[in-house]
Protein backbone atom coordinates (compact mmCIF):
# COMPACT_ATOMS: atom_id res chain seq x y z
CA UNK A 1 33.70 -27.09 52.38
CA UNK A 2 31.67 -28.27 49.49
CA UNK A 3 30.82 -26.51 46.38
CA UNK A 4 27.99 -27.67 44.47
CA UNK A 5 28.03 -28.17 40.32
CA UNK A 6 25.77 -25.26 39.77
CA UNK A 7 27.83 -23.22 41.84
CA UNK A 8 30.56 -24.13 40.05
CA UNK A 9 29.03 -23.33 36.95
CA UNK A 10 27.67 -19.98 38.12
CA UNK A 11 31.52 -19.20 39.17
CA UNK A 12 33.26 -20.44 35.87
CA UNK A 13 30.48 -17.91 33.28
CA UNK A 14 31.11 -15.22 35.99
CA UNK A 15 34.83 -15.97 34.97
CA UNK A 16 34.23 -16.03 31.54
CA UNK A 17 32.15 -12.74 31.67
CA UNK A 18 34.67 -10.64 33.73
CA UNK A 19 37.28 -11.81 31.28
CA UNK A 20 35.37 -10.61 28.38
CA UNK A 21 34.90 -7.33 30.21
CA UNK A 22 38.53 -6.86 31.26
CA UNK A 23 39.42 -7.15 27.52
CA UNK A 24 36.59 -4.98 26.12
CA UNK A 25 38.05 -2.61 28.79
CA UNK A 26 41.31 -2.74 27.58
CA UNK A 27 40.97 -2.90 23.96
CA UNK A 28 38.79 0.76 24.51
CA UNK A 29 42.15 2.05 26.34
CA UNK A 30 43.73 1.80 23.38
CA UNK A 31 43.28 4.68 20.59
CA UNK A 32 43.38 1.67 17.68
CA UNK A 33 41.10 -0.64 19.71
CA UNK A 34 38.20 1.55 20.53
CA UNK A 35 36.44 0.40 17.59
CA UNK A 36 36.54 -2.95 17.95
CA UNK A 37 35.81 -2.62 21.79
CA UNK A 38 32.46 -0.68 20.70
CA UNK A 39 31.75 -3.20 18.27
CA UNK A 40 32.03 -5.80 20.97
CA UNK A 41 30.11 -3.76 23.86
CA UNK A 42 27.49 -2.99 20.98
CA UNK A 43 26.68 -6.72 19.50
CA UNK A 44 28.28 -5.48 16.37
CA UNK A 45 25.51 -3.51 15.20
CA UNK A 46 25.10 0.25 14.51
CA UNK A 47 22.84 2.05 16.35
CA UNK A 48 19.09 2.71 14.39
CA UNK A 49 17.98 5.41 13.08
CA UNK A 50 14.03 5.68 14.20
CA UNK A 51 11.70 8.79 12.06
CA UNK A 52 9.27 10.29 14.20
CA UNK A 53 6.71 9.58 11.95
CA UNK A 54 6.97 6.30 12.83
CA UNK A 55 5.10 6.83 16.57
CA UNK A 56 2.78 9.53 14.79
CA UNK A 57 -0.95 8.70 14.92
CA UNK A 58 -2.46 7.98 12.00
CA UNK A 59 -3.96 10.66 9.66
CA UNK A 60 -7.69 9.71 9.22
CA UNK A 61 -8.95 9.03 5.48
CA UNK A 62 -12.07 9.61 4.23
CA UNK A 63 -14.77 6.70 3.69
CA UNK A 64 -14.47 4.69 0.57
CA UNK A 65 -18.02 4.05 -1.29
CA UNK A 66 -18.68 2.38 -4.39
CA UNK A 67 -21.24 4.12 -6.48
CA UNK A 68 -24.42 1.40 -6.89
CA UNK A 69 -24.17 -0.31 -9.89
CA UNK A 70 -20.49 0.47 -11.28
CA UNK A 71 -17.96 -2.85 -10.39
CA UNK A 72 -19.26 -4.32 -13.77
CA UNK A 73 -17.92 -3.12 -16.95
CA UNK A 74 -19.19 -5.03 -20.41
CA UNK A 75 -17.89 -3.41 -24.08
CA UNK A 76 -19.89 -5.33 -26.97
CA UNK A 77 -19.53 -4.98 -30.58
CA UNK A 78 -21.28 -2.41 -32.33
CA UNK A 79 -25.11 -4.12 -32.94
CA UNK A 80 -24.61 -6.76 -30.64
CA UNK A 81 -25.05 -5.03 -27.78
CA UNK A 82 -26.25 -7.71 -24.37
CA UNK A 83 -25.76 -10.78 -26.99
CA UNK A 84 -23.38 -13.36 -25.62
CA UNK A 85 -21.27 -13.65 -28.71
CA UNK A 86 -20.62 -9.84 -28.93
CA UNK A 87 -19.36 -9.30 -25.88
CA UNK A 88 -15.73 -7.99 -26.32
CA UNK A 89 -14.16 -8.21 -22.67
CA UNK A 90 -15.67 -7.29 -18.99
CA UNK A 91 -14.45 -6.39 -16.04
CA UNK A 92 -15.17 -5.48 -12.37
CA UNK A 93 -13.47 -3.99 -9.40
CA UNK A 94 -12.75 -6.30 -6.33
CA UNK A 95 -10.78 -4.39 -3.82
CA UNK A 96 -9.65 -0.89 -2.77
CA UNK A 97 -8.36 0.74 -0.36
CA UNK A 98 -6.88 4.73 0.75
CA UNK A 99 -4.02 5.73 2.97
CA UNK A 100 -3.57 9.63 3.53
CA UNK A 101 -0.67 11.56 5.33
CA UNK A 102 -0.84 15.19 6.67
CA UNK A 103 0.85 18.09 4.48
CA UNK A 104 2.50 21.00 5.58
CA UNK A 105 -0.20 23.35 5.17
CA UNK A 106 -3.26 21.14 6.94
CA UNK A 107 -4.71 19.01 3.89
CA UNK A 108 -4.06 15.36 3.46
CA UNK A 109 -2.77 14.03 0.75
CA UNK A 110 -4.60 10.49 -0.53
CA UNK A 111 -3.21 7.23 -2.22
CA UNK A 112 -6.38 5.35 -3.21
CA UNK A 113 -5.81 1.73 -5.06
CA UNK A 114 -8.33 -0.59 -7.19
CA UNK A 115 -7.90 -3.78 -8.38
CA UNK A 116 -9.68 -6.51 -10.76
CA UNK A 117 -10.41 -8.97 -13.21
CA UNK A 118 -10.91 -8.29 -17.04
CA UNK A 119 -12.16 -10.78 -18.67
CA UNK A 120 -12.37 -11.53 -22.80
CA UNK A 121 -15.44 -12.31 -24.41
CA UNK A 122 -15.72 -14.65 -27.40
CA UNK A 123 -15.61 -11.15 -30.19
CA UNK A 124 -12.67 -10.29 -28.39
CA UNK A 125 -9.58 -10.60 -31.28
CA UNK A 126 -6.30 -9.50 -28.40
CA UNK A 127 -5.12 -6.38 -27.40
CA UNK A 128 -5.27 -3.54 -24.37
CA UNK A 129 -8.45 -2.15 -23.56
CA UNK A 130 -8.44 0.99 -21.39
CA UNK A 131 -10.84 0.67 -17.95
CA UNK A 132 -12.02 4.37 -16.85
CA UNK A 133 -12.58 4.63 -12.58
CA UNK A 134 -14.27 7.42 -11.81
CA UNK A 135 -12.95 9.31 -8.92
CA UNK A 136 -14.91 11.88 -7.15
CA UNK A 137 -14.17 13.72 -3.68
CA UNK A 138 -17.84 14.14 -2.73
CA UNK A 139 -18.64 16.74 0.88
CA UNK A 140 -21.12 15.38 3.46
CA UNK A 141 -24.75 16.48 2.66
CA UNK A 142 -27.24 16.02 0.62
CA UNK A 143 -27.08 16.91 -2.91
CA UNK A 144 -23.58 18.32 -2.57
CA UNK A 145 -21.17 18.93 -5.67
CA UNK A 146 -18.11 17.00 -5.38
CA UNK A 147 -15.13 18.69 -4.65
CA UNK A 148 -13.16 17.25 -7.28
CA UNK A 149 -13.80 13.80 -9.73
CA UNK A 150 -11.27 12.71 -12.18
CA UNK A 151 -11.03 9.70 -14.51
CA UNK A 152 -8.19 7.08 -13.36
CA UNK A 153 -8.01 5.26 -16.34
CA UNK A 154 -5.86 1.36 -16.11
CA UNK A 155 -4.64 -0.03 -18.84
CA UNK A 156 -4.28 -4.17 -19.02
CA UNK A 157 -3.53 -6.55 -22.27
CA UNK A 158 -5.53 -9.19 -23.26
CA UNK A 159 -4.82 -11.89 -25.46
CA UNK A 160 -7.71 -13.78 -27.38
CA UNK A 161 -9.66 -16.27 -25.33
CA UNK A 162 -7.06 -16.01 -22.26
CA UNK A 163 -7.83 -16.54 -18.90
CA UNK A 164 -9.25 -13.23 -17.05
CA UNK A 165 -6.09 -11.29 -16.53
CA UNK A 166 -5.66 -9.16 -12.78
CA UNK A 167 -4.89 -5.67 -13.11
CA UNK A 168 -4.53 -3.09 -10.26
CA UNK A 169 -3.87 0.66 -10.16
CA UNK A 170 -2.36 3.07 -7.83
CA UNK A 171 -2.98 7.11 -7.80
CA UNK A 172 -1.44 9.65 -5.02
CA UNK A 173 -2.66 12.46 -6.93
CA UNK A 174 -5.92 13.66 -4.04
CA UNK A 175 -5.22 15.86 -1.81
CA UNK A 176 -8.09 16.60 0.74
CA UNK A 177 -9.19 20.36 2.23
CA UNK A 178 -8.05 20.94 5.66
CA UNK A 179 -10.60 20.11 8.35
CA UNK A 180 -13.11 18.71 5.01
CA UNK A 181 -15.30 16.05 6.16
CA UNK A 182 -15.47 14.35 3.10
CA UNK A 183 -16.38 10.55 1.24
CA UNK A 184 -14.44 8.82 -1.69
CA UNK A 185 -17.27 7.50 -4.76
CA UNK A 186 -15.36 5.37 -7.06
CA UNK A 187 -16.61 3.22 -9.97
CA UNK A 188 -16.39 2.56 -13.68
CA UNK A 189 -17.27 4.79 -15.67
CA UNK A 190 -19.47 4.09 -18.66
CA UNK A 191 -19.50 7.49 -20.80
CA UNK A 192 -15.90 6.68 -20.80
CA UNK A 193 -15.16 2.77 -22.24
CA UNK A 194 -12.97 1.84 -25.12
């Protein structure tokens, strides 16, 4: 009787792989060789660890909203105010974004990020200007007081006549009410501007 090639293939890796079992069997027999045998039965890795939080649905965030009229910062020199060669530096906000994660006791606690451009003008001389964001937790409703606002403020160097220069800031400091359905307003803040 014939045997074909792939059956004599098939036959020779079932040989291989019964051989490779026999010894993984053996070596686990022995009190010195169970570790190795595991090793070999496991692909040599350890087995992983996996956090429950990892399959947790996510913890909504509130909306994000810029307030109208605040990604623009300009600082002029005293007199020259809206004249080209006074301006000192601008600046804007490009992107943001908020993750939150539940708490113990119901509220969520909220890391918010900005980022931007500063920019120096033709007055500016070098050195680190101080950008205020203006952070408020604001309740649904009209008219409504926020629930809290506080002044981020992002520091970025800038030498004289350099290119604009990217900054970006981080804050995990807001914490949300439980069950508060509630809106981030962000901008710059001019009352505030070194």
């Amino acid at each position: 009787m014939m045997i074909s090639a792939f059956q004599a293939v098939t036959c020779e890796k079932l040989k291989t792989f019964l051989a490779a079992g026999v010894c993984a069997a053996t070596l686990a027999g022995c009190g010195a060789g169970s570790d190795v045998a595991s090793t070999i039965i496991s692909g040599g890795q350890e087995p992983i660890e996996v956090s429950p939080e990892t399959f947790a649905p996510p913890v909504p965030c509130p909306p994000m909203q810029l307030n109208s009229g605040t990604f623009l910062i300009r600082n002029y020199v005293r007199g020259k105010q809206d004249q080209q060669e006074g301006l000192l530096y601008q600046a804007t906000i490009e992107d943001w974004a908020n993750t939150c994660t539940s708490q113990a006791d119901g509220q969520r606690l909220m890391k918010i990020g900005f980022s931007g451009d500063a920019t120096p003008g033709p007055a500016w001389k070098g050195g680190e200007i101080k950008l205020p964001i203006r952070v408020a937790i604001v309740p649904g409703g009209a008219d409504a007081k926020p629930l809290s606002s506080e002044i981020l403020t992002v520091p970025v160097t800038l030498a004289e006549a350099a290119p604009a220069e990217k900054w970006t800031i981080v804050e995990e400091s807001f914490t949300i009410p439980q069950g508060a359905s509630v809106k981030v307003v962000f901008g710059f803040d001019e009352g505030r501007r070194r």
